[in-house]
N, C-alpha and C. Protein backbone atom coordinates (compact mmCIF):
# COMPACT_ATOMS: atom_id res chain seq x y z
N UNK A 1 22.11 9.75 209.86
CA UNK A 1 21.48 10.96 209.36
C UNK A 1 21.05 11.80 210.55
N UNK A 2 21.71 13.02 210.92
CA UNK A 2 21.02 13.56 211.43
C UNK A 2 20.38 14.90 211.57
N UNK A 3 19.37 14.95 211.78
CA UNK A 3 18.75 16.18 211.45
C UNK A 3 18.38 16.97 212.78
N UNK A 4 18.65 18.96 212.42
CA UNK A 4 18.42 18.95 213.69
C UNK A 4 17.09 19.86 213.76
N UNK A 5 16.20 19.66 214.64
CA UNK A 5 14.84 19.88 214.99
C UNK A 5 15.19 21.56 214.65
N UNK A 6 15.81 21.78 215.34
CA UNK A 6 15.75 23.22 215.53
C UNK A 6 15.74 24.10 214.01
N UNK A 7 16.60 23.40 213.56
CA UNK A 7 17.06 23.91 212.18
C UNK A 7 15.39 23.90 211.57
N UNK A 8 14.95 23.05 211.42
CA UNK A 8 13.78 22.04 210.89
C UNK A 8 12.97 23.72 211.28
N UNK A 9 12.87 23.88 212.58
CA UNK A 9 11.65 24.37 213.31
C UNK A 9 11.86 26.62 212.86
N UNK A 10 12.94 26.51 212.52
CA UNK A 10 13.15 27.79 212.20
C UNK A 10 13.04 27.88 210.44
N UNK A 11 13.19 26.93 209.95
CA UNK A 11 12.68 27.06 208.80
C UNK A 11 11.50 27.20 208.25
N UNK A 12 10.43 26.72 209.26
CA UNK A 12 8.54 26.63 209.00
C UNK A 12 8.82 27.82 209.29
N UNK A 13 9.44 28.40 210.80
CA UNK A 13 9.57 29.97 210.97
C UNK A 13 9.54 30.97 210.01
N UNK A 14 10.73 30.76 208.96
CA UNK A 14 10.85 31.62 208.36
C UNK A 14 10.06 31.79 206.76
N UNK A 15 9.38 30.28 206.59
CA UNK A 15 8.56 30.67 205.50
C UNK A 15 7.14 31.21 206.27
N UNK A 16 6.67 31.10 207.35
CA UNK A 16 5.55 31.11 208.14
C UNK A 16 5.71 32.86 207.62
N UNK A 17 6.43 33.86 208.14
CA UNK A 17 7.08 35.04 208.46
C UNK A 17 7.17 35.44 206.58
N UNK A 18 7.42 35.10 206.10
CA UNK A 18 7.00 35.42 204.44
C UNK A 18 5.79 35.40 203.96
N UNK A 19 5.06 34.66 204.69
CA UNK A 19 3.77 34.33 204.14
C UNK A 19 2.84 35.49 205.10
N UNK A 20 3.16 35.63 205.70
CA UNK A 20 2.32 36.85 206.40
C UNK A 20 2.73 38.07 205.97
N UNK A 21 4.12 38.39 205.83
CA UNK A 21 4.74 39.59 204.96
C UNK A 21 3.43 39.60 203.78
N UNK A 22 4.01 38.54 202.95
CA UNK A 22 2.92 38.73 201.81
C UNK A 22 1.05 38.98 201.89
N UNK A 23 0.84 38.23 203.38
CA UNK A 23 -0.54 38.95 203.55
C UNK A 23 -0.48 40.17 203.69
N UNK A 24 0.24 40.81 204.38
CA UNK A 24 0.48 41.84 204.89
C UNK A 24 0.57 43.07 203.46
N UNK A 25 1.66 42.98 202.87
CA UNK A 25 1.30 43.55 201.66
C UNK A 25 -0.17 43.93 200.76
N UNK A 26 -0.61 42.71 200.84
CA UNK A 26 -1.97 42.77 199.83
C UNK A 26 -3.34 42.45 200.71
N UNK A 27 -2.93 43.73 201.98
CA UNK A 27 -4.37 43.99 202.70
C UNK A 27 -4.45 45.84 202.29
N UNK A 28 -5.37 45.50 202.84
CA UNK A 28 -6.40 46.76 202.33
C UNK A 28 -5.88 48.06 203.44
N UNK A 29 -4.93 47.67 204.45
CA UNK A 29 -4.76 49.15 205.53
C UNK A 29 -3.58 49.77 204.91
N UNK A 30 -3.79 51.00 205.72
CA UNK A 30 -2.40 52.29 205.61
C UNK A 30 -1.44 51.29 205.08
N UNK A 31 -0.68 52.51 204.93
CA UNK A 31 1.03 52.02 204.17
C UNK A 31 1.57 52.01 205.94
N UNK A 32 1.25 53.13 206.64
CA UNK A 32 1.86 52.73 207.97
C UNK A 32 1.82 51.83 208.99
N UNK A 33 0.22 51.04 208.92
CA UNK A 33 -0.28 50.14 209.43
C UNK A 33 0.70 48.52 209.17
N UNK A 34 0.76 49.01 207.15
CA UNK A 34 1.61 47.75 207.28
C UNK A 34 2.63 48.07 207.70
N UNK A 35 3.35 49.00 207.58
CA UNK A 35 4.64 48.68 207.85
C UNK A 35 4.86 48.07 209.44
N UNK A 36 4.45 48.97 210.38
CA UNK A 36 3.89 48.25 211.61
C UNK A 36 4.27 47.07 211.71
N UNK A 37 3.16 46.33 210.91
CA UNK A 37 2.72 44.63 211.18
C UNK A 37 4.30 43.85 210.60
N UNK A 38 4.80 44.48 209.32
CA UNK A 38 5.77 43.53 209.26
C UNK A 38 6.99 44.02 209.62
N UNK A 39 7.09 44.97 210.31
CA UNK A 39 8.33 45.62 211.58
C UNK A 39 8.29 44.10 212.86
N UNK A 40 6.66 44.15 213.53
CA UNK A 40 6.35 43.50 214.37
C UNK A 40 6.79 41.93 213.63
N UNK A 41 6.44 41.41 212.63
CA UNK A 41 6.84 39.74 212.12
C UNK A 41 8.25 40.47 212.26
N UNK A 42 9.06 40.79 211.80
CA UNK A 42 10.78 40.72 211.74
C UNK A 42 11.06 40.83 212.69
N UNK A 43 10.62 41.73 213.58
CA UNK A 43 11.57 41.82 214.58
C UNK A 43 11.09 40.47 215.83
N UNK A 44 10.09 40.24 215.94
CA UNK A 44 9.62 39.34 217.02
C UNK A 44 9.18 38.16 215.73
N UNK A 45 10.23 37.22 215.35
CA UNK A 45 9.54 36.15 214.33
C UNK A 45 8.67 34.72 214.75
N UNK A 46 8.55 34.39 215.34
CA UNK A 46 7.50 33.36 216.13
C UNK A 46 6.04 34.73 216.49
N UNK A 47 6.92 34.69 217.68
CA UNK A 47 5.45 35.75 218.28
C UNK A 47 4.95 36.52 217.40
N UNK A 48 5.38 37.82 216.62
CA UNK A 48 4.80 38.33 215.72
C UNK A 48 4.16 37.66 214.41
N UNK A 49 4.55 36.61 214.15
CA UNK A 49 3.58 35.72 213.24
C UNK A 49 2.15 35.12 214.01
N UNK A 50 2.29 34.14 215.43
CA UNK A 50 1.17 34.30 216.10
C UNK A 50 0.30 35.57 216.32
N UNK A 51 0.60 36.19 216.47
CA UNK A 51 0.00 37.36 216.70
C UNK A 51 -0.76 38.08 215.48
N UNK A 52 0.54 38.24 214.14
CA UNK A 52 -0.45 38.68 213.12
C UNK A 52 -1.68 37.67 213.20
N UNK A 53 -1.71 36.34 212.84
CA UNK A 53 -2.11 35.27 212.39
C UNK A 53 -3.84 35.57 213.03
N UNK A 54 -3.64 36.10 214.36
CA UNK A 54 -4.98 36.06 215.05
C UNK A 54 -6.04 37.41 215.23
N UNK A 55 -4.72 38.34 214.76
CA UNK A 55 -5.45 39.98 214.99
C UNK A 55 -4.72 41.20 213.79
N UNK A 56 -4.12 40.44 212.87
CA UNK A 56 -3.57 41.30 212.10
C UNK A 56 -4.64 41.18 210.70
N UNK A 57 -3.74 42.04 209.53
CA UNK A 57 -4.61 42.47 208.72
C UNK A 57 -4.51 41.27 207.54
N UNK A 58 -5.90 41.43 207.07
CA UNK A 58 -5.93 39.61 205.88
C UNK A 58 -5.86 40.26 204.71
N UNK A 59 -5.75 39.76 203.70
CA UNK A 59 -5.65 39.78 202.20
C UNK A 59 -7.18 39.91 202.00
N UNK A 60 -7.25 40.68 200.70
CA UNK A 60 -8.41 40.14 200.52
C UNK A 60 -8.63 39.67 199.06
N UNK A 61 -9.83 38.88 199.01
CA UNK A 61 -9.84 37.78 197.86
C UNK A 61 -10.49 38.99 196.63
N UNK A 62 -9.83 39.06 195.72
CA UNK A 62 -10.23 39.86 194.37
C UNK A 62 -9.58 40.68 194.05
């Protein structure tokens, strides 16, 4: 069986990168702001997920 890491490691990638899309959607800034943030997750997908993750915009609860 073999499995390959990488494959493995771009897949957390790419649900990681959905799941911030979707924060991203259902925050409270500009329509331009988001678009921004999830320009920045697509085009840079690791880094721009770190990055939202620590200084981008959150959902909010309600």
């Amino acid at each position: 069986m073999d499995i390959q890491i990488t494959g493995l490691l771009g897949l957390l990638i790419f649900i990681g990168d959905i799941w911030a899309i979707l924060n991203i959607a259902q925050s409270k800034v500009t329509m331009g702001a988001k678009l921004l943030w999830v320009l920045l997750v697509l085009f840079l997908p690791l880094l721009g997920l770190i990055i939202w993750f620590f200084a981008g915009p959150k959902a909010t609860a309600g």
